[in-house]
C-alpha atoms as a PDB file:
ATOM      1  CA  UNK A   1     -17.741 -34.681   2.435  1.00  0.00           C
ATOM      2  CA  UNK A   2     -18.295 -30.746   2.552  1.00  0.00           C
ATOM      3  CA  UNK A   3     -15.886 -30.608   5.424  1.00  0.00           C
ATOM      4  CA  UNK A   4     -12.360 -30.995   3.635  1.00  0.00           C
ATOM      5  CA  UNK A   5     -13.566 -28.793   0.793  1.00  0.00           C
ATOM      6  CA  UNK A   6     -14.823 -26.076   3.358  1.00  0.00           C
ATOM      7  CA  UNK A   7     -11.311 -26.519   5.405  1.00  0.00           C
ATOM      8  CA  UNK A   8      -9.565 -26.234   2.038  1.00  0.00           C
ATOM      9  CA  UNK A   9     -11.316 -23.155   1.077  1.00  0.00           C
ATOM     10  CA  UNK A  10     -10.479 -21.816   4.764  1.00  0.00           C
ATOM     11  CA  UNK A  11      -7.199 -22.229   4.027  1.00  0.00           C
ATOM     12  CA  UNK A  12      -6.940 -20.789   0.646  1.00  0.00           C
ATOM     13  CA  UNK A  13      -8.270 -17.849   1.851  1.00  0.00           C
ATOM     14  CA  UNK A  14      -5.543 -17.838   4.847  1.00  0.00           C
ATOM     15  CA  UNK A  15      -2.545 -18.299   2.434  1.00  0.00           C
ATOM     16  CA  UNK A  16      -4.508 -15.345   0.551  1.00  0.00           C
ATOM     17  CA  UNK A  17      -4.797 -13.145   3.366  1.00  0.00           C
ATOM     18  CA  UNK A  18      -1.393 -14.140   4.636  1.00  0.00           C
ATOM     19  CA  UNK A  19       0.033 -13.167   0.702  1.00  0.00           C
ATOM     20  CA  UNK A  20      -1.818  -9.732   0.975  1.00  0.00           C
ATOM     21  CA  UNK A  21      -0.515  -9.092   4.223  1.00  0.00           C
ATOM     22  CA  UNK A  22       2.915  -9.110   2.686  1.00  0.00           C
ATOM     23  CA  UNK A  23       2.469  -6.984  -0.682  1.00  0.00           C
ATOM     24  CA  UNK A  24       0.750  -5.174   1.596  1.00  0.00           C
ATOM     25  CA  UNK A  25       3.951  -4.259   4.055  1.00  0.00           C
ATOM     26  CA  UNK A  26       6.159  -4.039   0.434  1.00  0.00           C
ATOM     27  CA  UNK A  27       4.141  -1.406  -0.946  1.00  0.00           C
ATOM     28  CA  UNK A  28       4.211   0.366   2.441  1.00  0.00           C
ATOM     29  CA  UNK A  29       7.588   0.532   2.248  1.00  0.00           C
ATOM     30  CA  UNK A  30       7.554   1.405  -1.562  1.00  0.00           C
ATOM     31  CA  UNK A  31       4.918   4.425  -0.592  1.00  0.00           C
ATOM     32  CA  UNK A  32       7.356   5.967   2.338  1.00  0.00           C
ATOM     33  CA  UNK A  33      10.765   5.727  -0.336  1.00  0.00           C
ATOM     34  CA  UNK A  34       8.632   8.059  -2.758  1.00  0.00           C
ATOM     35  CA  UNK A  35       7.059   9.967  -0.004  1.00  0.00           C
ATOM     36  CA  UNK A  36      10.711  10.512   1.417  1.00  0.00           C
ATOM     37  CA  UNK A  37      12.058  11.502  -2.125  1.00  0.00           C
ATOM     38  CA  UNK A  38       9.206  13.711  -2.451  1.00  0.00           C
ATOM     39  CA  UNK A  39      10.029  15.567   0.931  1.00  0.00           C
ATOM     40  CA  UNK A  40      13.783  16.063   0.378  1.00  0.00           C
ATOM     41  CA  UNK A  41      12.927  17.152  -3.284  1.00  0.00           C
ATOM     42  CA  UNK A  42      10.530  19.770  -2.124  1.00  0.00           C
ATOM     43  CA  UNK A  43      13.430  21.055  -0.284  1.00  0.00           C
ATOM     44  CA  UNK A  44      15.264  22.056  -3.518  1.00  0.00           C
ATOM     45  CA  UNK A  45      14.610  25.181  -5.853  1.00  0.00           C
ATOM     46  CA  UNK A  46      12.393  24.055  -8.642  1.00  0.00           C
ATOM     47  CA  UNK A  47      10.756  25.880 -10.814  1.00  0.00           C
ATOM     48  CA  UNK A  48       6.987  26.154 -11.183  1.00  0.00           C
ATOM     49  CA  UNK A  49       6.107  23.360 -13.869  1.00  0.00           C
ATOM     50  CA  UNK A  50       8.980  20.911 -11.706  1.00  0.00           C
ATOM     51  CA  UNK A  51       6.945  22.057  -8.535  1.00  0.00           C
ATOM     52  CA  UNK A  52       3.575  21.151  -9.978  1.00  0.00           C
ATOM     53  CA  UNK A  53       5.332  17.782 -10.836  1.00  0.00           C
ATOM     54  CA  UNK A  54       6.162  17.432  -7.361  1.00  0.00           C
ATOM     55  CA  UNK A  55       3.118  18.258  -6.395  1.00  0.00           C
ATOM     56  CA  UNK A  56       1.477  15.436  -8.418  1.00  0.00           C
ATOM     57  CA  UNK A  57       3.929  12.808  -7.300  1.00  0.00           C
ATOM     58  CA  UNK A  58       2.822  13.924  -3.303  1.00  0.00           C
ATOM     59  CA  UNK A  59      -0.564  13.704  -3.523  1.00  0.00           C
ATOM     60  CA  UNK A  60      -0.357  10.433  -5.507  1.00  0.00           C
ATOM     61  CA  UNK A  61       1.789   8.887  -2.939  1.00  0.00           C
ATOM     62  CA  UNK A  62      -0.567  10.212   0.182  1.00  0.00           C
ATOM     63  CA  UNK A  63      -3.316   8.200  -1.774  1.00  0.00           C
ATOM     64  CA  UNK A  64      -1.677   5.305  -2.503  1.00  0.00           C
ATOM     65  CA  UNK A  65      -0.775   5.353   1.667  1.00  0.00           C
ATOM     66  CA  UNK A  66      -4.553   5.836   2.134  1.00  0.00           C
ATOM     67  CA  UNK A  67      -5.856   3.161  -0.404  1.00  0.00           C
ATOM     68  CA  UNK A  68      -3.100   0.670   1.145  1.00  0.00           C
ATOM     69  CA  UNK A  69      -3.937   1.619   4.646  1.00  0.00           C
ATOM     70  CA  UNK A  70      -7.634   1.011   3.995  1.00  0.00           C
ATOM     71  CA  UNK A  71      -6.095  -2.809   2.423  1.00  0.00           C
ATOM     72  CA  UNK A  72      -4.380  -3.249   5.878  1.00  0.00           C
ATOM     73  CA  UNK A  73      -7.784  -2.515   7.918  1.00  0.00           C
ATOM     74  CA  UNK A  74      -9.679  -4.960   5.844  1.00  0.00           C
ATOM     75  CA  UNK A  75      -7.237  -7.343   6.348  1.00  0.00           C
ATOM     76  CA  UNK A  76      -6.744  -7.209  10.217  1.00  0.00           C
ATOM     77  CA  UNK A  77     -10.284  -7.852  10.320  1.00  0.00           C
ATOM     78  CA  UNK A  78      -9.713 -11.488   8.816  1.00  0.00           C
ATOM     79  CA  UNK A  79      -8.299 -12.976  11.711  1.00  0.00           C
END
C-alpha cells in the first residue's frame, strides 16, 4: 500500500519542481528588464540623491539574480 502514496508524493514533488523551474525562468527574465533599465538609466545625468536611487535599485537586482541563481542550482540537482 505505501507504494502509490510514495509514487504520488514523487510526483507532487515533480509537478513542484517542474512549477519552480518556471517562476524560476519568469523572474529571470523580470531580474534582466530591471537590470537593463538600470544600465541605460545610469547612462543619464542624475543627480546625487536619483544616483543613490539607482544605486539601490542595482544592487537589489544583482541579488535578486544571485538568490534566483542559487534557486536554479538547487533545482537542477532534483533530477
Amino acid at each position: 500500500m505505501a507504494q502509490p502514496a510514495m509514487e504520488e508524493s514523487k510526483k507532487l514533488q515533480g509537478e513542484t519542481v517542474t512549477k519552480l523551474r518556471i517562476l524560476s525562468h519568469d523572474l529571470s527574465n523580470y531580474i534582466e528588464t530591471i537590470m537593463q533599465a538600470s544600465y541605460l538609466l545610469a547612462q543619464a545625468k542624475l543627480d546625487e540623491n536619483n544616483k543613490r536611487w539607482l544605486d539601490l535599485i542595482d544592487k537589489a537586482s544583482q541579488d535578486a539574480a544571485r538568490v534566483n541563481r542559487e534557486i536554479r542550482e538547487i533545482l537542477r540537482s532534483q533530477n
